[in-house]
N, C-alpha and C. Protein backbone atom coordinates (compact mmCIF):
# COMPACT_ATOMS: atom_id res chain seq x y z
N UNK A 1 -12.87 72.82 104.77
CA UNK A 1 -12.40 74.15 105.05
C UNK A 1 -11.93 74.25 106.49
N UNK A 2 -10.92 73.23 106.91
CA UNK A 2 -10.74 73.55 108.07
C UNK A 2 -9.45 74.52 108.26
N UNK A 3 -8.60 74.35 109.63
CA UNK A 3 -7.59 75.25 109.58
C UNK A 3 -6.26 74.76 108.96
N UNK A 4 -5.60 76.11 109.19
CA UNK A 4 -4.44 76.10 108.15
C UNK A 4 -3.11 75.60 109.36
N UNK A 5 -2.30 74.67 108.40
CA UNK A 5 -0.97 74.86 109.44
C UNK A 5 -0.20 76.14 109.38
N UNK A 6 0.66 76.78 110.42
CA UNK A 6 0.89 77.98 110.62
C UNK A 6 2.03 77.66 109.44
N UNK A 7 2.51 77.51 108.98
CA UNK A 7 3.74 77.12 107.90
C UNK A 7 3.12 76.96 106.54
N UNK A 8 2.28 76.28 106.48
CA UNK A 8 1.42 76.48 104.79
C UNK A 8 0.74 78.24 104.87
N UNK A 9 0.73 78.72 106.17
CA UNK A 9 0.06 80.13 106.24
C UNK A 9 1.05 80.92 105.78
N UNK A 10 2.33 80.54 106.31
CA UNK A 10 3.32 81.53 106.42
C UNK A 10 3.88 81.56 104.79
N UNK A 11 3.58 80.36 104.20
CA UNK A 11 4.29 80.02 103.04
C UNK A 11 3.23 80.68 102.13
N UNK A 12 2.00 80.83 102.10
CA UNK A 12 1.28 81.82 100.96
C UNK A 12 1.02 83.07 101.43
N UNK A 13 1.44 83.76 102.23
CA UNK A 13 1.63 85.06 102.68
C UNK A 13 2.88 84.92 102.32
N UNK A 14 3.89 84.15 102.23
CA UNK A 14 5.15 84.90 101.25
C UNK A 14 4.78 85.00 100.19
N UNK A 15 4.08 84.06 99.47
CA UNK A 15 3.46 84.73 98.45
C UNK A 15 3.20 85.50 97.58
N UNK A 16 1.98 86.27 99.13
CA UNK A 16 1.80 87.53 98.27
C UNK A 16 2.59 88.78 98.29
N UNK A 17 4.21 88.39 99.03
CA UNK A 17 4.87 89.79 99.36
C UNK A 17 5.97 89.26 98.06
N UNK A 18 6.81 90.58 97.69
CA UNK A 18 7.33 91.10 96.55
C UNK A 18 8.71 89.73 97.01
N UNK A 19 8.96 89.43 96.29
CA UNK A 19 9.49 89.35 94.51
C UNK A 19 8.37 88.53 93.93
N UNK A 20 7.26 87.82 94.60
CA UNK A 20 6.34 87.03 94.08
C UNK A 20 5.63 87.57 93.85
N UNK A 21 5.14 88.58 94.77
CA UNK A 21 3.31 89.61 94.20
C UNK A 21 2.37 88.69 93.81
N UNK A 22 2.39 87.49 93.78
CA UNK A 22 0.81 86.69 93.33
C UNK A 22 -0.41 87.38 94.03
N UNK A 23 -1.58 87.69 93.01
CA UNK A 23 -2.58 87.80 92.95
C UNK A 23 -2.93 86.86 94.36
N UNK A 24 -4.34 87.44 95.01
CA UNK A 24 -5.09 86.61 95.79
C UNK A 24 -5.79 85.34 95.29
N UNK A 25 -6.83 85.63 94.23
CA UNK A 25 -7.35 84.80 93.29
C UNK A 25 -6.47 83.46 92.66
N UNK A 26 -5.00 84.11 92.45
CA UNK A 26 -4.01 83.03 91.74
C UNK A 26 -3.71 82.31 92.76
N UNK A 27 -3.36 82.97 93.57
CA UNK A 27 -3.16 81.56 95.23
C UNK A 27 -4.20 81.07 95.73
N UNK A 28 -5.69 81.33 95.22
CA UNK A 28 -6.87 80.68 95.49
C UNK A 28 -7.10 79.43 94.37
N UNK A 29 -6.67 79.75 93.48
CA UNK A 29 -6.87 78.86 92.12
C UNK A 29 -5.82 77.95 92.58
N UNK A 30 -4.51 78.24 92.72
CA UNK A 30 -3.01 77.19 92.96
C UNK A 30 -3.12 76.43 94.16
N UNK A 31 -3.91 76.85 95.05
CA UNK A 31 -3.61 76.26 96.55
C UNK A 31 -5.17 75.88 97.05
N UNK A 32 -6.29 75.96 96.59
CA UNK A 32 -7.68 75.43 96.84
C UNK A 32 -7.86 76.49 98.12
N UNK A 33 -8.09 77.14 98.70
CA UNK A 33 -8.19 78.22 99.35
C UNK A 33 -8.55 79.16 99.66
N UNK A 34 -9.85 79.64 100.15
CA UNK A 34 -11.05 80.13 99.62
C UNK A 34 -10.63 81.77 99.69
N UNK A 35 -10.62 82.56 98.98
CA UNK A 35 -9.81 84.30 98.58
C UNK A 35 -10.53 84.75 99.74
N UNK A 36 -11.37 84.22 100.67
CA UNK A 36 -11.74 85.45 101.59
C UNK A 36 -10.75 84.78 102.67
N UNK A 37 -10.26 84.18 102.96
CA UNK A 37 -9.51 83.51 103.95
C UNK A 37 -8.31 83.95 103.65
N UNK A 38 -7.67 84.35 102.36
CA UNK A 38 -6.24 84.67 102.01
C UNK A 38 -7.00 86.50 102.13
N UNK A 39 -7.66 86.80 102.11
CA UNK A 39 -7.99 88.11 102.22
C UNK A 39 -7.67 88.65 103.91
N UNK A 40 -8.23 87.48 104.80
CA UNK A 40 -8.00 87.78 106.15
C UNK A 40 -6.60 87.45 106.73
N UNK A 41 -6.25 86.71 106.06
CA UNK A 41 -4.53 86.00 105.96
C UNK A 41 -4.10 87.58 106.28
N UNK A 42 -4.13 88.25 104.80
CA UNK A 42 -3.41 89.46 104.22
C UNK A 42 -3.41 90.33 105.12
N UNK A 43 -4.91 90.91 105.95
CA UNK A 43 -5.44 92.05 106.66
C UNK A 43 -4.10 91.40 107.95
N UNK A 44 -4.02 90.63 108.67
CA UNK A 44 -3.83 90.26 109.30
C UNK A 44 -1.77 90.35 109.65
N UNK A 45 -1.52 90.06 108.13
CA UNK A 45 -0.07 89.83 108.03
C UNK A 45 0.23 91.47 108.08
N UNK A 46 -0.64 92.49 107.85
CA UNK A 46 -0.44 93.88 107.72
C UNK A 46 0.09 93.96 106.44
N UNK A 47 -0.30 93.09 105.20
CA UNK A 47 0.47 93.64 103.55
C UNK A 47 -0.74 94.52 103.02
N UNK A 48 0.08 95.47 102.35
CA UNK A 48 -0.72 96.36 101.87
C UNK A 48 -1.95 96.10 100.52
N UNK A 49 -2.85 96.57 100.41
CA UNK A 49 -3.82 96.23 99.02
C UNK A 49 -3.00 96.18 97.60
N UNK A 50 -3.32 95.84 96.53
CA UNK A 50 -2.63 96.10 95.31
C UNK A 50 -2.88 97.77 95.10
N UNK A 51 -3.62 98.52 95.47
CA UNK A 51 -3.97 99.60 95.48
C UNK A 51 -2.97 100.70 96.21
N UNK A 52 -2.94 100.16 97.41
CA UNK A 52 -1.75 100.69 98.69
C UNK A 52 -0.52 100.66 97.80
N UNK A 53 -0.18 99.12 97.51
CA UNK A 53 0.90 99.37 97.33
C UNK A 53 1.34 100.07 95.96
N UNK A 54 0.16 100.28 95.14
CA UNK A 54 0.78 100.68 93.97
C UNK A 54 0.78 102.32 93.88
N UNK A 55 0.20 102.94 95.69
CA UNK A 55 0.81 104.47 95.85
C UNK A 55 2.11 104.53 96.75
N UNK A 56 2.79 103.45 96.45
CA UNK A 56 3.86 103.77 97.30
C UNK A 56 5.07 103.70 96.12
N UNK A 57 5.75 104.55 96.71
CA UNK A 57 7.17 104.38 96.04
C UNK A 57 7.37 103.08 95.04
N UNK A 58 7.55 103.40 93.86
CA UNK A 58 8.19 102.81 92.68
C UNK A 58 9.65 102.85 93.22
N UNK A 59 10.30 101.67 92.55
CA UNK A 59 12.16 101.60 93.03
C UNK A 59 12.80 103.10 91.71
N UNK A 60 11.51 103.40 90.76
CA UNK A 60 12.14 104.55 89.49
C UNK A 60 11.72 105.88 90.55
N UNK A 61 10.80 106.24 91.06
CA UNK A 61 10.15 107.38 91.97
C UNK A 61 11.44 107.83 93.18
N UNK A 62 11.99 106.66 93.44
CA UNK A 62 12.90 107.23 94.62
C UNK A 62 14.30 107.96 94.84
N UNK A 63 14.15 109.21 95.48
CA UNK A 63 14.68 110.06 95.19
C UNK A 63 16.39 109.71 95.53
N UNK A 64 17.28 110.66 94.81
CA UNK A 64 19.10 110.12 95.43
C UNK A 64 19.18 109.65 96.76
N UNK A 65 18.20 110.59 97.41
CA UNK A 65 18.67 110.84 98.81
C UNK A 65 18.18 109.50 99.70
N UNK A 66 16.99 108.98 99.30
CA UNK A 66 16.45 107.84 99.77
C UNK A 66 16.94 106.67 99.25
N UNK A 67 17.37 106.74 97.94
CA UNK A 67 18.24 105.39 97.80
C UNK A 67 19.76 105.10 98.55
N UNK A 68 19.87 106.71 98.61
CA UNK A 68 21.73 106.35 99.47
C UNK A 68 21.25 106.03 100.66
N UNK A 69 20.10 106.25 101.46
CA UNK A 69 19.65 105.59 103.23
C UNK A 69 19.65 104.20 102.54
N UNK A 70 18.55 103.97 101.49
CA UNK A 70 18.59 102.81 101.61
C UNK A 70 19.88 101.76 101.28
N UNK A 71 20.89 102.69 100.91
CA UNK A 71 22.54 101.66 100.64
C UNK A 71 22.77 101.41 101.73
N UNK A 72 22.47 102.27 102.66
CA UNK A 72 23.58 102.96 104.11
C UNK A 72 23.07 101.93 105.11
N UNK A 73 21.45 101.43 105.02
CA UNK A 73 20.39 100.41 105.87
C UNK A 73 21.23 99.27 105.64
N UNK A 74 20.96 98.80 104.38
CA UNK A 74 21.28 97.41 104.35
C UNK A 74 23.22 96.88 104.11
N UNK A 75 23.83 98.25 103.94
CA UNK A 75 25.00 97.33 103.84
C UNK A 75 25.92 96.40 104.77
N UNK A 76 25.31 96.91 106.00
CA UNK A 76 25.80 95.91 107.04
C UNK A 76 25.20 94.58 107.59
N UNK A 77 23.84 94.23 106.56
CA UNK A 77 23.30 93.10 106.80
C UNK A 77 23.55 91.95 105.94
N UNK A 78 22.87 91.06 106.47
CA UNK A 78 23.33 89.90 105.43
C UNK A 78 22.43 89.53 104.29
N UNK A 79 22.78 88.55 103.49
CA UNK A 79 21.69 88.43 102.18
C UNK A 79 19.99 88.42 102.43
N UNK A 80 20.30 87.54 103.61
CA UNK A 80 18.49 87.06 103.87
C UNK A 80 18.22 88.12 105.09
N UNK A 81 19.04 89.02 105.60
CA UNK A 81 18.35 90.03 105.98
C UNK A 81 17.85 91.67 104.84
N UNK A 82 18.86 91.44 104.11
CA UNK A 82 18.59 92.55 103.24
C UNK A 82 17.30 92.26 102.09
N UNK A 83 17.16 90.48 101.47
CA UNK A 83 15.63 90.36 101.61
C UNK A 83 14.70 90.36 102.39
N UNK A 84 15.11 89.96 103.35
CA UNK A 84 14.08 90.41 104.59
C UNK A 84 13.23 92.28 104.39
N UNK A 85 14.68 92.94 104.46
CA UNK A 85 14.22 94.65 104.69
C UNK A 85 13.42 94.87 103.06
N UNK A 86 13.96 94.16 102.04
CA UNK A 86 13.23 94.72 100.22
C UNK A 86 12.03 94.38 100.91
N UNK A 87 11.26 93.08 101.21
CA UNK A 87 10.11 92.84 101.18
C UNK A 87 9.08 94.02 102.00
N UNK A 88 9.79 94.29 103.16
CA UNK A 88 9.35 95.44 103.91
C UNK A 88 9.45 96.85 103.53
N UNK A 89 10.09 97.63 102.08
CA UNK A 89 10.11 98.13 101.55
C UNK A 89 9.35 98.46 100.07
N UNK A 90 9.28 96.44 99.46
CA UNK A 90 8.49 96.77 98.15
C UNK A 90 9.90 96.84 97.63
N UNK A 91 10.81 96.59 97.87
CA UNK A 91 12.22 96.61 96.65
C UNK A 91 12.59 95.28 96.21
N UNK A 92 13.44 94.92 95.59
CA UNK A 92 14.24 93.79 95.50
C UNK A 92 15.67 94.18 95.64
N UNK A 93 16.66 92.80 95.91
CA UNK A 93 17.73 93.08 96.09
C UNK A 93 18.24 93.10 95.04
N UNK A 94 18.30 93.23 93.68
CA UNK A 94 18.66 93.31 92.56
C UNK A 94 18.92 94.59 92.42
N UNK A 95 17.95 95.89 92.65
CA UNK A 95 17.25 97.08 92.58
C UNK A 95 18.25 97.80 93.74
N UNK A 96 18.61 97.20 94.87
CA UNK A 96 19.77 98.20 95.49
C UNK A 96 21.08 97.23 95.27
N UNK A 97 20.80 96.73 94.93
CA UNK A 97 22.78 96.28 93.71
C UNK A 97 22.96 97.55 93.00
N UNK A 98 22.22 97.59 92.35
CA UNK A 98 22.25 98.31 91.15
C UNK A 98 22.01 99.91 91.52
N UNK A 99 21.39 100.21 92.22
CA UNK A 99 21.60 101.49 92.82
C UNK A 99 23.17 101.89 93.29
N UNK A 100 23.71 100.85 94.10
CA UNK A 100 25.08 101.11 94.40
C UNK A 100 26.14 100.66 93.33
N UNK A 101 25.98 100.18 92.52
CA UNK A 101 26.73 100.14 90.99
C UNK A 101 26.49 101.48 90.50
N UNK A 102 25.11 102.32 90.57
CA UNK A 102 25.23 103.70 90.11
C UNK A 102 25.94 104.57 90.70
N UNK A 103 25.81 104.31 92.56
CA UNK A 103 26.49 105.29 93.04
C UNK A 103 27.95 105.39 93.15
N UNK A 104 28.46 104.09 92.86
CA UNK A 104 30.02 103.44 92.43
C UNK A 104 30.52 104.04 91.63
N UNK A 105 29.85 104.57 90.09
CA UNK A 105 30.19 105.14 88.78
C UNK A 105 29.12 106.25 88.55
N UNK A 106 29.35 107.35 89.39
CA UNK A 106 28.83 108.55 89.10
C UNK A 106 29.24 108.89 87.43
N UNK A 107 30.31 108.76 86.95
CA UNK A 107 30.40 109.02 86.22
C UNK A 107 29.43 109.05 84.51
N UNK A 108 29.07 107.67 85.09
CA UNK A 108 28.10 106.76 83.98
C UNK A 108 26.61 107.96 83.79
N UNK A 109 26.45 107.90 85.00
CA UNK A 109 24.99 108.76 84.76
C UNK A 109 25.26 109.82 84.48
N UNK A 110 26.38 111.06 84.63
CA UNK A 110 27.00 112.50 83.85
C UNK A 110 27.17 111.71 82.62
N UNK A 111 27.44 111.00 81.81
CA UNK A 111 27.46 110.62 80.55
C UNK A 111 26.51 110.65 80.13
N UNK A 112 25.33 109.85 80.10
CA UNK A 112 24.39 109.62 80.01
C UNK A 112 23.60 110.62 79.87
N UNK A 113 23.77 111.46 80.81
CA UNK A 113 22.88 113.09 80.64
C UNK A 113 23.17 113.78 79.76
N UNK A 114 24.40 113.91 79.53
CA UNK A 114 25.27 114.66 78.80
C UNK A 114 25.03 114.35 77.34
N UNK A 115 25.02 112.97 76.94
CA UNK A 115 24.75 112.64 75.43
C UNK A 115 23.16 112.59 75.29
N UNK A 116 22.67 112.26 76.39
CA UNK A 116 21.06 113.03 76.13
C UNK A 116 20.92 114.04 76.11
N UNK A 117 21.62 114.65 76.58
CA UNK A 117 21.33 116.78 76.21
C UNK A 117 21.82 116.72 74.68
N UNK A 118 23.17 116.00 74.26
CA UNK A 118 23.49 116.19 72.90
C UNK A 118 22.92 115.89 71.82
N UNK A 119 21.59 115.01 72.15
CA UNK A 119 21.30 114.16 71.12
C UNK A 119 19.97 115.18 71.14
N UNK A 120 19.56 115.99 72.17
CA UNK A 120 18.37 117.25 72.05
C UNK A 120 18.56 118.07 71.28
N UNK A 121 20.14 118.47 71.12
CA UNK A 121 20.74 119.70 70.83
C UNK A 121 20.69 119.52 69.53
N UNK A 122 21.65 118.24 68.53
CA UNK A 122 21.29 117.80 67.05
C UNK A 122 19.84 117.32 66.72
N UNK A 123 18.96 116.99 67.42
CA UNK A 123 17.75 117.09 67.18
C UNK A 123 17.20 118.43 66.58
N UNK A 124 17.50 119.65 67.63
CA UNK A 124 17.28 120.77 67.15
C UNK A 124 17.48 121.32 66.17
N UNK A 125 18.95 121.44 65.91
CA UNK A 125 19.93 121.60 64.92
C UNK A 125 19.71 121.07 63.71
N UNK A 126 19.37 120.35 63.62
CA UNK A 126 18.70 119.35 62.51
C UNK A 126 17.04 120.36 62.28
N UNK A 127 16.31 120.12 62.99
CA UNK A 127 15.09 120.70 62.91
C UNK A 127 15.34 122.23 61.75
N UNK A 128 16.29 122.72 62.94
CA UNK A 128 16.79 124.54 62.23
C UNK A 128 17.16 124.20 60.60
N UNK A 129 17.83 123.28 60.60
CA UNK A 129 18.49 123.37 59.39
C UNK A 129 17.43 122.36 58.01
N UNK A 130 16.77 122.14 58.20
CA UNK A 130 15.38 121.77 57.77
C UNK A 130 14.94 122.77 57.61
N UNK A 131 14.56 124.28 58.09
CA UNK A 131 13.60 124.70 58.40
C UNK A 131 14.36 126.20 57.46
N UNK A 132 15.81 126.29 57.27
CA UNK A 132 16.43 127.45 56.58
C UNK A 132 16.64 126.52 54.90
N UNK A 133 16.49 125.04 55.14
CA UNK A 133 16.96 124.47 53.69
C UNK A 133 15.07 125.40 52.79
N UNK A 134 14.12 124.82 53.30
CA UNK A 134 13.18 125.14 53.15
C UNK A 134 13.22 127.08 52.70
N UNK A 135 13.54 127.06 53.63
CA UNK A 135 13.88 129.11 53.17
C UNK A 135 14.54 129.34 52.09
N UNK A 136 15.39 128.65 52.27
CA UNK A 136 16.55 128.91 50.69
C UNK A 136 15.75 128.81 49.60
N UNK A 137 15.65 127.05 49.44
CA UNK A 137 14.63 126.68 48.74
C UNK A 137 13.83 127.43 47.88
N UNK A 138 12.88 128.41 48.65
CA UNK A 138 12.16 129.07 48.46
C UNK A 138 12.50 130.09 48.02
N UNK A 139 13.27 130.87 48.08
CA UNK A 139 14.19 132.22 47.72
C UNK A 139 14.66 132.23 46.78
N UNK A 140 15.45 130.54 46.29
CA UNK A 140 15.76 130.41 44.99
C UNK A 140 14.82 130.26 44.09
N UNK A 141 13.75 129.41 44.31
CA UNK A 141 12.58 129.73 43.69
C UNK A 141 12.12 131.02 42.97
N UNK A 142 11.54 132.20 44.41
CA UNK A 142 11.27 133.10 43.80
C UNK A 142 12.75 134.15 42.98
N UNK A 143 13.65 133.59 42.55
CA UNK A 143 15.01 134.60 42.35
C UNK A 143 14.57 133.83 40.96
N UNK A 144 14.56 132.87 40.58
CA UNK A 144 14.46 132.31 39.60
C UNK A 144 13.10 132.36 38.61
N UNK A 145 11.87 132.73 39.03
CA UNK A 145 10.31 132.87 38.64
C UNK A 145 10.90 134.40 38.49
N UNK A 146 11.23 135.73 38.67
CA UNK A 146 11.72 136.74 38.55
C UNK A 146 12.41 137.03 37.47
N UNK A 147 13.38 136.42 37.40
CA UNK A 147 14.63 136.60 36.22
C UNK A 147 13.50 135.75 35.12
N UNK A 148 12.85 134.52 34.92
CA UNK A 148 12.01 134.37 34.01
C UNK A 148 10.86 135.62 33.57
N UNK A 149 10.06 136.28 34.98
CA UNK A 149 9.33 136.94 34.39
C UNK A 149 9.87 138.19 33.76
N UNK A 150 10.85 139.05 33.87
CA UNK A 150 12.09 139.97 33.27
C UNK A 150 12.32 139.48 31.81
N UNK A 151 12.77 138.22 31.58
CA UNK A 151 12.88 137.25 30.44
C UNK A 151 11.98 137.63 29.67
N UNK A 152 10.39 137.71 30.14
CA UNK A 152 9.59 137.26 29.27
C UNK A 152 9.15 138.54 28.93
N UNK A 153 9.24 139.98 29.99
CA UNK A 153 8.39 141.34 29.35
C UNK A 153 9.78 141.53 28.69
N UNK A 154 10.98 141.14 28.85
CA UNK A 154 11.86 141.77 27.51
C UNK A 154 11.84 141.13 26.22
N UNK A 155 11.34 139.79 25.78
CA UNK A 155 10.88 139.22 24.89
C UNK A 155 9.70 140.40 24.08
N UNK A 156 8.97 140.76 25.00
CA UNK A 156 7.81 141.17 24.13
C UNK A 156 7.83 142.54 24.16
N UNK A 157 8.83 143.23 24.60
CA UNK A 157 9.06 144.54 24.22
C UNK A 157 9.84 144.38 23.05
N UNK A 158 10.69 143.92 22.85
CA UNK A 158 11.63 143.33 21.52
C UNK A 158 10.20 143.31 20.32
N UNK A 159 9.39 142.35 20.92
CA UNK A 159 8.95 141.93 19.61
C UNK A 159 7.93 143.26 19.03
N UNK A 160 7.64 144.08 20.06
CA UNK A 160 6.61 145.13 20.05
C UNK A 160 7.64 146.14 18.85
C-alpha cells in the first residue's frame, strides 16, 4: 500500500468524473486500491458524492435559458476544452450538440408540441364519443323496451 504515481492518480480520478462515473468500489475491484484512498483521492480532487451530484442539474432539468449560456460558453472552445467544461458541469458533449441542433430547428420542437396537443385532443374526442355511443346505446334501448311494453298491454287489451 504504498504511494500512488501522480498520473495513475490522475488517471482514476478521471474515472470517477462523467462520461465514466465509475463507482468507487468498481475502481477498487479494477485497480487493487483500497476505496478509502480513492475516497480521499475524491475529497481532495473536489468531485462531488453520488448523492451531490445526483441534486444537481440533470442535462433534461435544464432550463432554455441555461442551455443557450451553456451554447454561448463553449462555442468558442475547442473539443478537449469543451470536454474539459462537460466534466465540470456533469454534461457531455453529445448533450450540447444536440441542444444546439434543437436550437438550430426551433421548428422541430413547435411540431412536436403541437402533435402532442393533437394527439390529447383525439384522445379526448375519442373518450367523448365513447361516452355519447354509450348514451345512444342506451336510449335506443329504452325506445325499444317501451314500444315492446305498449306491444304487449295492447295484446291483452285485445284479448280482454
Amino acid at each position: 500500500m504504498g504511494s500512488y504515481s501522480p498520473e495513475r492518480k490522475a488517471a482514476v480520478i478521471a474515472r470517477m468524473l462523467p462520461p465514466h462515473s465509475q463507482s468507487i468500489y468498481q475502481i477498487s475491484r479494477l485497480e487493487g486500491i483500497p476505496a478509502n484512498t480513492l475516497y480521499g483521492w475524491r475529497s481532495q480532487a473536489g468531485i462531488p458524492t453520488q448523492s451531490a451530484a445526483s441534486e444537481s442539474k440533470l442535462h433534461l432539468e435544464w432550463s432554455q435559458d441555461a442551455r443557450f449560456a451553456v451554447i454561448v460558453e463553449t462555442a468558442p472552445l475547442s473539443a478537449h476544452a469543451v470536454a474539459e467544461y462537460c466534466r465540470r458541469k456533469g454534461l457531455y458533449p453529445e448533450q450540447i450538440q444536440q441542444w444546439k441542433d434543437e436550437f438550430m430547428q426551433p421548428g422541430q420542437r413547435a411540431e412536436r408540441a403541437l402533435i402532442k396537443k393533437q394527439q390529447k385532443e383525439i384522445q379526448q374526442l375519442n373518450r367523448e364519443i365513447a361516452r355519447k355511443d354509450k348514451a345512444l346505446a342506451e336510449a335506443a334501448a329504452l325506445l325499444i323496451l317501451e314500444k315492446k311494453l305498449k306491444a304487449f298491454f295492447d295484446e291483452e287489451r285485445e284479448v280482454e
